[in-house]
PDB file of N, CA and C in Angstrom:
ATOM      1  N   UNK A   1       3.537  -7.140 -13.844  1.00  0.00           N
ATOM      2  CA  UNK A   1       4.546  -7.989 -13.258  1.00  0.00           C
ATOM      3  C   UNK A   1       4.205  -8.218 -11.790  1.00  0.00           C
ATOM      4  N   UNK A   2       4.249  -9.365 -11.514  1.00  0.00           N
ATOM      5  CA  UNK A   2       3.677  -9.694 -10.335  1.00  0.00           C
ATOM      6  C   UNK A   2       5.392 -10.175  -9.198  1.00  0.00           C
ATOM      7  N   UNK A   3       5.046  -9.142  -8.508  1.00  0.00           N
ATOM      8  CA  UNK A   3       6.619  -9.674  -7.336  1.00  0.00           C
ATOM      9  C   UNK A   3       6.233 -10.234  -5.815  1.00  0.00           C
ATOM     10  N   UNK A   4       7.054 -11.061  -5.359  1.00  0.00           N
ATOM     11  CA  UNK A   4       6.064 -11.441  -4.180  1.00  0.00           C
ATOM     12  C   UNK A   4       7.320 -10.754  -3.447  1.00  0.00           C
ATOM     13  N   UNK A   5       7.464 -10.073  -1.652  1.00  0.00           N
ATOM     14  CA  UNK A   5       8.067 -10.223  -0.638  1.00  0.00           C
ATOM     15  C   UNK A   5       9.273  -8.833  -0.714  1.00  0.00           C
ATOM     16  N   UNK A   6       8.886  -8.322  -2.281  1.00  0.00           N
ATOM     17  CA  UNK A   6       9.648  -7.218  -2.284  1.00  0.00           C
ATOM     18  C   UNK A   6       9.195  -5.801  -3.015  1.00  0.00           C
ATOM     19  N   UNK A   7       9.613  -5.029  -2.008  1.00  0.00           N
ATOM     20  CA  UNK A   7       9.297  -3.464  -2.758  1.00  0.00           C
ATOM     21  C   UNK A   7       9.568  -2.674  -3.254  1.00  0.00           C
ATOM     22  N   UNK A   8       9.054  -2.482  -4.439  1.00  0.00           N
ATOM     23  CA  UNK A   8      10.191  -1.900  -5.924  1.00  0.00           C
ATOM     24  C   UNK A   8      10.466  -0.522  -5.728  1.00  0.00           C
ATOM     25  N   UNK A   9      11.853  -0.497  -6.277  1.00  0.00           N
ATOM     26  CA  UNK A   9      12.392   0.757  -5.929  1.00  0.00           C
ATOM     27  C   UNK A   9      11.505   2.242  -6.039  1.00  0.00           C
ATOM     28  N   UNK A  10      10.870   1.929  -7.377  1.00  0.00           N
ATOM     29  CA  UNK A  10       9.530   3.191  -7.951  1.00  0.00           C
ATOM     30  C   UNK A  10       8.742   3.644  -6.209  1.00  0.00           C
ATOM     31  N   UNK A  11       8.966   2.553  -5.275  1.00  0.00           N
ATOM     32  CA  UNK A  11       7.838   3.042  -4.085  1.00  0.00           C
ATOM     33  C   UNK A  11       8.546   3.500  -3.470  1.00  0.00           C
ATOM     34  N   UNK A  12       9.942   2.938  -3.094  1.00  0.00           N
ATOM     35  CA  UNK A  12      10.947   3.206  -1.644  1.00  0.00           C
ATOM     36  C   UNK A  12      11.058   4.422  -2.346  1.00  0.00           C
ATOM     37  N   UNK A  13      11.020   4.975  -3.157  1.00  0.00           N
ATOM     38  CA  UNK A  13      11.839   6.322  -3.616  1.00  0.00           C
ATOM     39  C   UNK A  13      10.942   7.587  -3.264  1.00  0.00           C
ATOM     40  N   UNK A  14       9.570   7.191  -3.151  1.00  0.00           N
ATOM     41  CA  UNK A  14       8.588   8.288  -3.128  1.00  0.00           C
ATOM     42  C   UNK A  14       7.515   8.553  -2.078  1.00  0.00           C
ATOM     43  N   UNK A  15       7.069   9.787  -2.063  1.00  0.00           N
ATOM     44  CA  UNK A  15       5.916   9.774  -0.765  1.00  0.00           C
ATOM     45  C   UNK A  15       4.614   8.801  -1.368  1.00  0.00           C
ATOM     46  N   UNK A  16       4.378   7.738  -1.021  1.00  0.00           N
ATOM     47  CA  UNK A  16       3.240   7.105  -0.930  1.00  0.00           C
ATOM     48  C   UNK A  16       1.943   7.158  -0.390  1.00  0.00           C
ATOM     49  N   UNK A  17       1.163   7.150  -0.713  1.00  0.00           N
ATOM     50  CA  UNK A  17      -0.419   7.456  -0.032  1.00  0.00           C
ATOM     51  C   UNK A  17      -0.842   5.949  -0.213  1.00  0.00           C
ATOM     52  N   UNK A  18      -1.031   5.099   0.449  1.00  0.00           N
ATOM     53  CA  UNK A  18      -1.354   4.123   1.070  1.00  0.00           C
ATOM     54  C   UNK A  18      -2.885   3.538   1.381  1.00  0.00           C
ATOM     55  N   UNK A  19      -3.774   2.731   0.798  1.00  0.00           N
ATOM     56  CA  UNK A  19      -5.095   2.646   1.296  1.00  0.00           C
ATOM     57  C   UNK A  19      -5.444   1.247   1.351  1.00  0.00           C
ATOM     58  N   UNK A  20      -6.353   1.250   2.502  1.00  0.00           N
ATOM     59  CA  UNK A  20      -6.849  -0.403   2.481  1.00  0.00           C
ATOM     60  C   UNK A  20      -8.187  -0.497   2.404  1.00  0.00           C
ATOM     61  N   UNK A  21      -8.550  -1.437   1.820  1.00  0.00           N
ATOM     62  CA  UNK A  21      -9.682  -1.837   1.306  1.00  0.00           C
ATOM     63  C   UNK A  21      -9.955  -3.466   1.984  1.00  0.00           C
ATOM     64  N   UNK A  22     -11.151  -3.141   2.276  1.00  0.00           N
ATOM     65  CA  UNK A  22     -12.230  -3.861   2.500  1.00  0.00           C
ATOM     66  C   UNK A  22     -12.628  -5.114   1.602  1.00  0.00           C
ATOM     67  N   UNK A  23     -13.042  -6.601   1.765  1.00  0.00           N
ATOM     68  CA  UNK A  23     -13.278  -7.768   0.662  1.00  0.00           C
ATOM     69  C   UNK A  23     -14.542  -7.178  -0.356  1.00  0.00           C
ATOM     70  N   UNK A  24     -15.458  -5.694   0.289  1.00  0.00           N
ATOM     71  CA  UNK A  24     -16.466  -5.542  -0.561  1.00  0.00           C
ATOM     72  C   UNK A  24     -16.001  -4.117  -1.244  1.00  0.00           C
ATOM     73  N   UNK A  25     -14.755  -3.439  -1.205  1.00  0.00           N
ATOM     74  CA  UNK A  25     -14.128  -2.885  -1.427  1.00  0.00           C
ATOM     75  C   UNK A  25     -13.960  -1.143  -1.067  1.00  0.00           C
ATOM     76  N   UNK A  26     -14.684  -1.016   0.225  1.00  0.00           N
ATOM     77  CA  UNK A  26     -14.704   0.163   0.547  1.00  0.00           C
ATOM     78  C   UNK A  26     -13.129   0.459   1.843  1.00  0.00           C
ATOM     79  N   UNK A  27     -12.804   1.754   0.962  1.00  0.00           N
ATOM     80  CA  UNK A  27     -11.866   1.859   1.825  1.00  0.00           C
ATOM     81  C   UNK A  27     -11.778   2.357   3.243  1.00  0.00           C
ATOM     82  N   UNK A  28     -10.853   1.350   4.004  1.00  0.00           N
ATOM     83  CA  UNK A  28     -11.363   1.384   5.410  1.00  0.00           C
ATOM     84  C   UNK A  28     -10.105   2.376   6.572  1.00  0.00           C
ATOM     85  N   UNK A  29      -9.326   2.418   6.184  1.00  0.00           N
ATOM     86  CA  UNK A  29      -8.194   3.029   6.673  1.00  0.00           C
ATOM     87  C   UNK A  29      -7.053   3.735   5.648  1.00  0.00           C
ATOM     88  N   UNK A  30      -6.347   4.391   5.540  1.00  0.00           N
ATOM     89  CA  UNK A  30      -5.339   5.109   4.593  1.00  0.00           C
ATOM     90  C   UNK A  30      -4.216   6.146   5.671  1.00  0.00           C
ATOM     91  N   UNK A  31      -3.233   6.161   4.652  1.00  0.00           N
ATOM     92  CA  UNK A  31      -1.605   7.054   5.295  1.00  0.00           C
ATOM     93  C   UNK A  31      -0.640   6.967   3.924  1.00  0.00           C
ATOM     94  N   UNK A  32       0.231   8.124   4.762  1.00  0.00           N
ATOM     95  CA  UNK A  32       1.178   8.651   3.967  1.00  0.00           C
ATOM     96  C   UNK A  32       2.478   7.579   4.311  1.00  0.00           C
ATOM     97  N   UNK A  33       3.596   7.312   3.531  1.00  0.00           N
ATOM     98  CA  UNK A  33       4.613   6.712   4.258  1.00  0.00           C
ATOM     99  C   UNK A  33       5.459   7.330   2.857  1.00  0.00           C
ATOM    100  N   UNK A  34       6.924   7.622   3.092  1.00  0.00           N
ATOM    101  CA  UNK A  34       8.186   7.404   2.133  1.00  0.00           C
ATOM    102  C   UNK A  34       9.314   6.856   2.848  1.00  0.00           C
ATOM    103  N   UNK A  35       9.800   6.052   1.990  1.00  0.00           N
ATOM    104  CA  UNK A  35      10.909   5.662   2.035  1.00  0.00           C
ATOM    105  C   UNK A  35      11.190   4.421   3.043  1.00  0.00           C
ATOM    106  N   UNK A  36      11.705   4.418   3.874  1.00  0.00           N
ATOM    107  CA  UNK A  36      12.070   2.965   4.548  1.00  0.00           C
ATOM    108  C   UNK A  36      10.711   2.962   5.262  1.00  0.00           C
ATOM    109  N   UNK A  37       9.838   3.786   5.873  1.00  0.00           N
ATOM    110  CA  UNK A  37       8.417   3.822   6.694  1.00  0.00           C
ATOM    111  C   UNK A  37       7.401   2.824   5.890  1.00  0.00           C
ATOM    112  N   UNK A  38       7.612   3.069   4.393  1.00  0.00           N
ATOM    113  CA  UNK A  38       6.541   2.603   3.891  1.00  0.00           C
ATOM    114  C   UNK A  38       6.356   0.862   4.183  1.00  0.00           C
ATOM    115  N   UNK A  39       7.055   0.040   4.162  1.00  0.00           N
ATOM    116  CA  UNK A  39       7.078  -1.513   4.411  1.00  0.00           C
ATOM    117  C   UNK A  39       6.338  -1.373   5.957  1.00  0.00           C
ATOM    118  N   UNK A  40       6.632  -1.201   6.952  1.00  0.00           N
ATOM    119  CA  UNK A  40       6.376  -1.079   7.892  1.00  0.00           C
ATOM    120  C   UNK A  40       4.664  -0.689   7.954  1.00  0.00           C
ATOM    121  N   UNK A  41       4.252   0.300   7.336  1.00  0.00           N
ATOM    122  CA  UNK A  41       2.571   0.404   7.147  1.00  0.00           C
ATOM    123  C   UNK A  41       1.962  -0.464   6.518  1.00  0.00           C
ATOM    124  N   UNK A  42       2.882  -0.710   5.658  1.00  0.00           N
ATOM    125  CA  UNK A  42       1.854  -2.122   4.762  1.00  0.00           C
ATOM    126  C   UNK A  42       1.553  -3.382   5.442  1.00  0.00           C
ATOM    127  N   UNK A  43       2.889  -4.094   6.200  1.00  0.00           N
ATOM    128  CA  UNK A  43       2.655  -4.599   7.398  1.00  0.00           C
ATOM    129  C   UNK A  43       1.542  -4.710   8.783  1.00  0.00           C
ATOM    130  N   UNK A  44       1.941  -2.918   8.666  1.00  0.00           N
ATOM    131  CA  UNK A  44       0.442  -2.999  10.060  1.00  0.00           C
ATOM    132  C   UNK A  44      -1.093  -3.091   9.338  1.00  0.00           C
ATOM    133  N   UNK A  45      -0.847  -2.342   7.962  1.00  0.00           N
ATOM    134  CA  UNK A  45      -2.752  -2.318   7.296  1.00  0.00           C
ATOM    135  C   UNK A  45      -2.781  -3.913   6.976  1.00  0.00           C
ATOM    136  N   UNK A  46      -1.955  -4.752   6.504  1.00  0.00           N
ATOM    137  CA  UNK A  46      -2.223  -6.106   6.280  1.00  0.00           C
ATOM    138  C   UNK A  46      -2.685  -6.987   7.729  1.00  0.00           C
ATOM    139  N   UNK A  47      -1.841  -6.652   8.768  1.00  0.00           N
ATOM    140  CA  UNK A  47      -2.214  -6.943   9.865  1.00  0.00           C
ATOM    141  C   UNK A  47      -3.688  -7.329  10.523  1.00  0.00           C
ATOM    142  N   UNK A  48      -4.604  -6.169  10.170  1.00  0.00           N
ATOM    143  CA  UNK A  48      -5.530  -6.121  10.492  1.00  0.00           C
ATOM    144  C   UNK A  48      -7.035  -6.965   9.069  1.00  0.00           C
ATOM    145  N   UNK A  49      -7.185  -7.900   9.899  1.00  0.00           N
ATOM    146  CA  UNK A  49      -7.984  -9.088   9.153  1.00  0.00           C
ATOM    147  C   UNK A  49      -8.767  -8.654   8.289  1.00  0.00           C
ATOM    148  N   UNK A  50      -9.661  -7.496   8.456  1.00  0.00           N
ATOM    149  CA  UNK A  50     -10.639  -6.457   8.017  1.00  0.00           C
ATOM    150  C   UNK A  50     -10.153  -6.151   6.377  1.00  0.00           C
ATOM    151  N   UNK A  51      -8.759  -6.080   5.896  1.00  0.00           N
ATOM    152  CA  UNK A  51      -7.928  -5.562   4.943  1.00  0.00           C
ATOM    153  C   UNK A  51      -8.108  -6.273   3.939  1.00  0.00           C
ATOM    154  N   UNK A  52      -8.487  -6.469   3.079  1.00  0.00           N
ATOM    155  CA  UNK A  52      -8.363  -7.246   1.872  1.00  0.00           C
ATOM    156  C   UNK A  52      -7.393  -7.053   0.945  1.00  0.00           C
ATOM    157  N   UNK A  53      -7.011  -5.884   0.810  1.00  0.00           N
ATOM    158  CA  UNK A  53      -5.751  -5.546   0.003  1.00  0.00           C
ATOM    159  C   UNK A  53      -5.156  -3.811  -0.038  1.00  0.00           C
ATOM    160  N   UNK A  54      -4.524  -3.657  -1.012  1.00  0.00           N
ATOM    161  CA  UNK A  54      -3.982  -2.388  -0.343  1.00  0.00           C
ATOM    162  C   UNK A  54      -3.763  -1.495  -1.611  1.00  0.00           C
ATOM    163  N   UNK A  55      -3.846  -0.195  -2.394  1.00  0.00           N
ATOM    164  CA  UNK A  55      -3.735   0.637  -2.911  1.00  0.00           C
ATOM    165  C   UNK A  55      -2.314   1.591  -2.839  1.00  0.00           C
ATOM    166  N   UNK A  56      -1.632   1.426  -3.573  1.00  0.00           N
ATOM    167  CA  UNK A  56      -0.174   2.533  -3.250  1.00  0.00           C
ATOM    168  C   UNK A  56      -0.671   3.454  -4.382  1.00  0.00           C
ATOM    169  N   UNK A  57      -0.775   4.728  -3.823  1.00  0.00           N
ATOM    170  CA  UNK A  57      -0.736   5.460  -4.955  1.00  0.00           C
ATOM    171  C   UNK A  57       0.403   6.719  -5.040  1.00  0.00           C
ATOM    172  N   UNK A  58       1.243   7.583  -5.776  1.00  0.00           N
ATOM    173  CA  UNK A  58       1.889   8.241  -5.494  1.00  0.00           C
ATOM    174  C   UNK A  58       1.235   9.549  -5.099  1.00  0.00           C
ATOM    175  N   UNK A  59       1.707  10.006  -4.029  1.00  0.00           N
ATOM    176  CA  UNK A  59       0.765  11.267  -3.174  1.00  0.00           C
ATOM    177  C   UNK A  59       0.630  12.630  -3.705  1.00  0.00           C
ATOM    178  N   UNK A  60       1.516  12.868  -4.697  1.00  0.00           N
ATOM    179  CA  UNK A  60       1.441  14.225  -5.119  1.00  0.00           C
ATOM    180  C   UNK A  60       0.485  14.609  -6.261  1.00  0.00           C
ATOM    181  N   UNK A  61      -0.075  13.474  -7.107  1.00  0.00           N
ATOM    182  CA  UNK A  61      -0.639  13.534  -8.195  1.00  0.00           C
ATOM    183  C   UNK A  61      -1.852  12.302  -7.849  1.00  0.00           C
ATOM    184  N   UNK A  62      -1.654  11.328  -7.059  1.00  0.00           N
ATOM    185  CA  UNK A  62      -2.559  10.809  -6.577  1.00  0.00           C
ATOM    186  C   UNK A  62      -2.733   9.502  -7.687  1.00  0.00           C
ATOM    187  N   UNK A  63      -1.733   9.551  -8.899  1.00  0.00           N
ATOM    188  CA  UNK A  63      -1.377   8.113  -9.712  1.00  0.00           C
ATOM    189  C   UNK A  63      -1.778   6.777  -9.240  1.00  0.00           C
ATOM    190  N   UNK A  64      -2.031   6.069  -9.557  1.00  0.00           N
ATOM    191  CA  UNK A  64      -2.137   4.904  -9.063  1.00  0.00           C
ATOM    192  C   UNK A  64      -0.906   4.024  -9.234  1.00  0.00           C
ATOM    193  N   UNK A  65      -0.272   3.320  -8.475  1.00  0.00           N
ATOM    194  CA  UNK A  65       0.526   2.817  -8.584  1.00  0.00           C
ATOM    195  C   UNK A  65       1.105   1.463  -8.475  1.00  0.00           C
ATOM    196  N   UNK A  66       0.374   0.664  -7.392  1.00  0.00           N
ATOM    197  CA  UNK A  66       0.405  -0.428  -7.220  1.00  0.00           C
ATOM    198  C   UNK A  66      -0.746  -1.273  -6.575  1.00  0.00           C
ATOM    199  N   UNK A  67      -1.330  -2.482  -6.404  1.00  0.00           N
ATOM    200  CA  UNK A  67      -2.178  -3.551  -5.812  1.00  0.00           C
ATOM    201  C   UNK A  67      -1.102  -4.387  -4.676  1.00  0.00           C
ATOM    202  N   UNK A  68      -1.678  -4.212  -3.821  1.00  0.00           N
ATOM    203  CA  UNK A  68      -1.005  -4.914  -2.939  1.00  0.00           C
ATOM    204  C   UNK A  68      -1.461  -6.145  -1.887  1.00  0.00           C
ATOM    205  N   UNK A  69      -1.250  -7.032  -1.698  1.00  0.00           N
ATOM    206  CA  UNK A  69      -2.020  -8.306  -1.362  1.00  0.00           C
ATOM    207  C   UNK A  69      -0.883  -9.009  -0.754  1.00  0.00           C
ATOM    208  N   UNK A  70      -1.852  -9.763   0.353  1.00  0.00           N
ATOM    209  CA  UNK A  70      -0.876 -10.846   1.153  1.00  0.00           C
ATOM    210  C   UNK A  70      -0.567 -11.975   0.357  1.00  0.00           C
ATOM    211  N   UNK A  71       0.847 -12.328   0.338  1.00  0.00           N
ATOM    212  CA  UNK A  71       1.059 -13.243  -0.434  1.00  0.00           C
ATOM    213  C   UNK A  71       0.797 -14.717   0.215  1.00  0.00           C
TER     214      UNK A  71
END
């Protein structure tokens, strides 16, 4: 399911581990965020031009959880 501009509850609820990736796909930066913090990081890793997209994974088990991309 593809959502644009909003972040599903499954993320706001949990510690997130966070990673950005590179257009050739090496990851270039990563962080922890939960709860209202997390929008706010995705923001700054999108920020930076370098980012091609973004990895949420849940931090305790290291799950994969979401693809994240500028809409």
């Amino acid at each position: 399911m593809d959502v644009i501009n909003l972040l599903p509850e499954a993320l706001r609820i949990r510690l997130i581990s966070l990673r950005a990736f590179d257009a050739s796909g090496e990851m270039i930066d990563a962080d922890l965020a939960e709860g209202e913090a997390l929008a706010p990081l995705i923001e700054r890793f999108l920020a930076n031009p370098d980012v091609a997209y973004l990895h949420a994974h849940y931090a305790k088990y290291g799950c994969y959880a979401a693809r994240i991309e500028r809409a």
